[in-house]
N, C-alpha and C. Protein backbone atom coordinates (compact mmCIF):
# COMPACT_ATOMS: atom_id res chain seq x y z
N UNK A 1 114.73 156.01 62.05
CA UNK A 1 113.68 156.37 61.13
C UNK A 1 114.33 156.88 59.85
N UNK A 2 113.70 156.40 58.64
CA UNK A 2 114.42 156.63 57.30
C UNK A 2 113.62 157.97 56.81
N UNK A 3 111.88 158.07 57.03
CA UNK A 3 111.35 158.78 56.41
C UNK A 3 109.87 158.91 57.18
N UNK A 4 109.42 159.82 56.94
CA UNK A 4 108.12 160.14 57.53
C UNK A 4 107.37 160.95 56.26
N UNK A 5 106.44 160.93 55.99
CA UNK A 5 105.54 161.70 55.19
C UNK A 5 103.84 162.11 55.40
N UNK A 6 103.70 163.13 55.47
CA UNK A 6 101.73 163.76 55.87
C UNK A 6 101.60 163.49 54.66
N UNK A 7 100.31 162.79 54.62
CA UNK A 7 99.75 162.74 54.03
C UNK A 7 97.78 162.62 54.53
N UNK A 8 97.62 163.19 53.73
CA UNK A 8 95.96 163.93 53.94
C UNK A 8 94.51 162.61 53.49
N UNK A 9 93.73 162.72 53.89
CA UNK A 9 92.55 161.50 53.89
C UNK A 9 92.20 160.95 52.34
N UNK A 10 92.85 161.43 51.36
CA UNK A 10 92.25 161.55 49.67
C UNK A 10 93.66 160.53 49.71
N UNK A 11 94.55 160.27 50.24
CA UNK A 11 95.91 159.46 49.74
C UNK A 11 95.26 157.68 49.64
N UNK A 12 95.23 157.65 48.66
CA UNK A 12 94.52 156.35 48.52
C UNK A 12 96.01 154.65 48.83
N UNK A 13 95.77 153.92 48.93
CA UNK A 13 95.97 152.64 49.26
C UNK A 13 97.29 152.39 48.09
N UNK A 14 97.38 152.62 46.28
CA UNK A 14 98.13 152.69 45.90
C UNK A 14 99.32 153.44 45.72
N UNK A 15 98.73 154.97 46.30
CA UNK A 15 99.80 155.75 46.01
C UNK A 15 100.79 155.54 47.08
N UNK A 16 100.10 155.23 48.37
CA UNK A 16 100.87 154.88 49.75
C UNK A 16 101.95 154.13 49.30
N UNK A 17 100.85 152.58 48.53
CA UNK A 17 102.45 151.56 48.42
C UNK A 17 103.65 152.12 47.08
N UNK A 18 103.20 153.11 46.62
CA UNK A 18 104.16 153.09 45.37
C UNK A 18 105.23 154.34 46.05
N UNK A 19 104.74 155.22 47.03
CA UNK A 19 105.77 155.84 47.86
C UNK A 19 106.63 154.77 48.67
N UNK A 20 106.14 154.25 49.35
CA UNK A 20 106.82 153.23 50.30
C UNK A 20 107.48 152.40 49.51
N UNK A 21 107.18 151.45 48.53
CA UNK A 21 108.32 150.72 47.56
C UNK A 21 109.27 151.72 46.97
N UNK A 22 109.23 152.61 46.59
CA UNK A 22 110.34 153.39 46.00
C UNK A 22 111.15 153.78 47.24
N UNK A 23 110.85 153.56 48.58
CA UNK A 23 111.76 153.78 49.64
C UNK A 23 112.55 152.82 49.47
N UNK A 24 111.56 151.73 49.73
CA UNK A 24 112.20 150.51 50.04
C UNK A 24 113.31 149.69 49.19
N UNK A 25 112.79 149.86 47.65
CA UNK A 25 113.82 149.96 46.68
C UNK A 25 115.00 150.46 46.71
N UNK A 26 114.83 151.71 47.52
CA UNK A 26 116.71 152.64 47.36
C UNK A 26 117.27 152.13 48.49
N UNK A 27 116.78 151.74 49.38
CA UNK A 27 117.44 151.05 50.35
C UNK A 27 118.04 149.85 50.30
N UNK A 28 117.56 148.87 49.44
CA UNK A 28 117.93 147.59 49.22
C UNK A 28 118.62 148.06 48.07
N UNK A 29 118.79 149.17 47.11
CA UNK A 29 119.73 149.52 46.28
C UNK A 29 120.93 149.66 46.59
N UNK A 30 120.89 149.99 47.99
CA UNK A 30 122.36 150.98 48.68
C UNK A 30 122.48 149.73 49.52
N UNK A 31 122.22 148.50 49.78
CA UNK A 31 122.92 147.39 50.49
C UNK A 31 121.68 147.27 52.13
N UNK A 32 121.24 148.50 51.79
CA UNK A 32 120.26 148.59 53.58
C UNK A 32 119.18 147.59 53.52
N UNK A 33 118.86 146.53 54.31
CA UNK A 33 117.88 146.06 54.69
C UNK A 33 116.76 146.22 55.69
N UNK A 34 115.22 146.46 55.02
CA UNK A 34 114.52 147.00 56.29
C UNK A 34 114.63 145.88 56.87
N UNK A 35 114.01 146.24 57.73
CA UNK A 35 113.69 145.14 58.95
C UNK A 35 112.23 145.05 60.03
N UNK A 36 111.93 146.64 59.71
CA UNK A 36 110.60 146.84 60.07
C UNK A 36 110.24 147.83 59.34
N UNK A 37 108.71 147.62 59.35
CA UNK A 37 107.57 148.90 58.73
C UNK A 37 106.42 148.99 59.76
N UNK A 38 106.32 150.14 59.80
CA UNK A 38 104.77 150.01 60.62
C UNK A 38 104.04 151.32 60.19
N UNK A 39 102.74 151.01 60.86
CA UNK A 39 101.84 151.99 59.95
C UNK A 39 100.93 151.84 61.15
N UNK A 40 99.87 153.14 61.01
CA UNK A 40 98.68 153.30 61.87
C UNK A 40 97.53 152.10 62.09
N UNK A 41 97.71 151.66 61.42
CA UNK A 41 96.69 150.08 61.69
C UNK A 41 95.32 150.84 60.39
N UNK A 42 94.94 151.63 60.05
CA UNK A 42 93.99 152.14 59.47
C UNK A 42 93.40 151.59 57.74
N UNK A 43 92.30 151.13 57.38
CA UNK A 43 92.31 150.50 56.65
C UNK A 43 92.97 150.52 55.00
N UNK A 44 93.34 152.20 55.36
CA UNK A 44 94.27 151.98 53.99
C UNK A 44 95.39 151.51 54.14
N UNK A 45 95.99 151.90 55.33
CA UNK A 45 97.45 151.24 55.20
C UNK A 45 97.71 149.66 55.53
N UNK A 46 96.47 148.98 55.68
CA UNK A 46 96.40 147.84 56.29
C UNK A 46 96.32 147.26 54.18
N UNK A 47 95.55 148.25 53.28
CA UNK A 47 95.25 147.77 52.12
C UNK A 47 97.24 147.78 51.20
N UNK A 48 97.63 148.40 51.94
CA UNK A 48 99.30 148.68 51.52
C UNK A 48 100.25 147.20 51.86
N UNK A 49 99.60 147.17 52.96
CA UNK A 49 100.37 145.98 53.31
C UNK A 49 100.16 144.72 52.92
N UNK A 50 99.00 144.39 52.27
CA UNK A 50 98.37 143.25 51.42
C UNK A 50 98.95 143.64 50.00
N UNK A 51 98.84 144.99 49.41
CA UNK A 51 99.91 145.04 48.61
C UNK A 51 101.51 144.38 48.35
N UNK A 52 101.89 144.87 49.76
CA UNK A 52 103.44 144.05 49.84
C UNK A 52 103.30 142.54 49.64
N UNK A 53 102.46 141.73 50.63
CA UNK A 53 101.71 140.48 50.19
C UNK A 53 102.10 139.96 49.18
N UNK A 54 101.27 140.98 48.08
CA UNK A 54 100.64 140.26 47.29
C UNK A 54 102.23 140.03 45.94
N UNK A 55 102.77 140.98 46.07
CA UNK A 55 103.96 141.67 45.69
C UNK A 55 105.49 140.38 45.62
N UNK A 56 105.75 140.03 47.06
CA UNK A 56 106.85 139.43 47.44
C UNK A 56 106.52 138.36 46.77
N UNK A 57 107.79 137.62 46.36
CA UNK A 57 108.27 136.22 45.44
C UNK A 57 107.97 135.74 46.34
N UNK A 58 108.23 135.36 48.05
CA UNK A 58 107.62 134.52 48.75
C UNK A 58 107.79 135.17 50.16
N UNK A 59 106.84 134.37 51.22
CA UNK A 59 106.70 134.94 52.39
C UNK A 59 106.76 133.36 53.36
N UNK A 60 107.12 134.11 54.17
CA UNK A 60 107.16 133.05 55.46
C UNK A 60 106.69 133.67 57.03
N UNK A 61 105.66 132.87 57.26
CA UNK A 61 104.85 133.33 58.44
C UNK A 61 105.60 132.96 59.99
N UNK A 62 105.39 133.27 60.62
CA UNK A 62 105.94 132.69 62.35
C UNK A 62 104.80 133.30 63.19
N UNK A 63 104.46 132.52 63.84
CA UNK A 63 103.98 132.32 64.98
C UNK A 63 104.71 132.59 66.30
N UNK A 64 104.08 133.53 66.90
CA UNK A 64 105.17 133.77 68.10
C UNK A 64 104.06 133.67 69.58
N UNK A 65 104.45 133.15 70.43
CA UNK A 65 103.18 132.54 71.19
C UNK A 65 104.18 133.23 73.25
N UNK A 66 102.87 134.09 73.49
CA UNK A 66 103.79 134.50 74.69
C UNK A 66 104.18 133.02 75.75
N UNK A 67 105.43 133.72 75.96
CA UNK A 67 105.63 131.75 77.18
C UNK A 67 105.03 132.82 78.42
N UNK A 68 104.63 133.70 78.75
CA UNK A 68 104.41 133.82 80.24
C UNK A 68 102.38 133.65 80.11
N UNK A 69 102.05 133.53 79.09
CA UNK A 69 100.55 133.86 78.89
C UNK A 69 100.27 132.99 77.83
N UNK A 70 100.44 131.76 77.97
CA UNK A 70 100.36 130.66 76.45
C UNK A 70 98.91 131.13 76.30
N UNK A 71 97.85 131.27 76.96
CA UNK A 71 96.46 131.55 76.58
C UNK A 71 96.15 132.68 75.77
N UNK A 72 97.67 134.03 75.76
CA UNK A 72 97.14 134.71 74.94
C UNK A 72 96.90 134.44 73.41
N UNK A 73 96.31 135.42 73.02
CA UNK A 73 96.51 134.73 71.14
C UNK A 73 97.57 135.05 70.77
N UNK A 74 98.26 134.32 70.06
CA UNK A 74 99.44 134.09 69.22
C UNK A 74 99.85 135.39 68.43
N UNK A 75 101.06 135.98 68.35
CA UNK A 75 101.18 136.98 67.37
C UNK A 75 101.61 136.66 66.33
N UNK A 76 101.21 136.72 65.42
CA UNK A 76 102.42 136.45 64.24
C UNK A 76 103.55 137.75 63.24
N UNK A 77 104.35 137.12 62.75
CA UNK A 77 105.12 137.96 62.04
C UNK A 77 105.29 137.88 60.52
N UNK A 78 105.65 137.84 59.48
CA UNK A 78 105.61 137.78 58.11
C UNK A 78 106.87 138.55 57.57
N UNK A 79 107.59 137.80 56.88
CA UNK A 79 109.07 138.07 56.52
C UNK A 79 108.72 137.83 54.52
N UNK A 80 108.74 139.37 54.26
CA UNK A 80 108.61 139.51 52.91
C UNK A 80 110.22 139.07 52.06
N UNK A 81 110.02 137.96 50.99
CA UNK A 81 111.07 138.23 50.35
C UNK A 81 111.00 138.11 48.61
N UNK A 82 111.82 139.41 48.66
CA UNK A 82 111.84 139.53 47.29
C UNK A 82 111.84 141.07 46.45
N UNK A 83 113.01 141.29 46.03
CA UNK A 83 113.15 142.61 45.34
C UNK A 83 113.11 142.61 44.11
């Protein structure tokens, strides 16, 4: 874990992503690559992550499909690129 931060119900959708890119920035400054982010599922941080979206020079989706449960639904993943 790089960082954790409280933040209270008034933290709106932009300020989230402009904390989290300035993480993410010093990290890819200093050579570190994330590799994961995760967040509460909650609709602001779900509005953060369409941010990143919308953000990255390009993205590439995968499909990841369980082999013991092909009937479940498919998960996918999304590989942001671009600093």
């Amino acid at each position: 874990m790089v960082a954790a931060l409280p933040i209270g119900n008034d933290c709106d959708a932009s300020r989230i992503f402009r904390y989290l890119q300035t993480l993410l920035d010093g990290l890819l400054d200093h050579g570190i690559q994330a590799v994961s982010y995760a967040c509460d599922g909650t609709s602001t941080e779900c509005k953060v992550q369409e941010m990143f979206m919308a953000k990255a020079e390009e993205a590439e989706r995968y499909a990841i499909k369980n082999p013991h449960a092909p009937d479940d639904p498919t998960a996918e993943a999304t590989v942001l690129i671009g600093h």
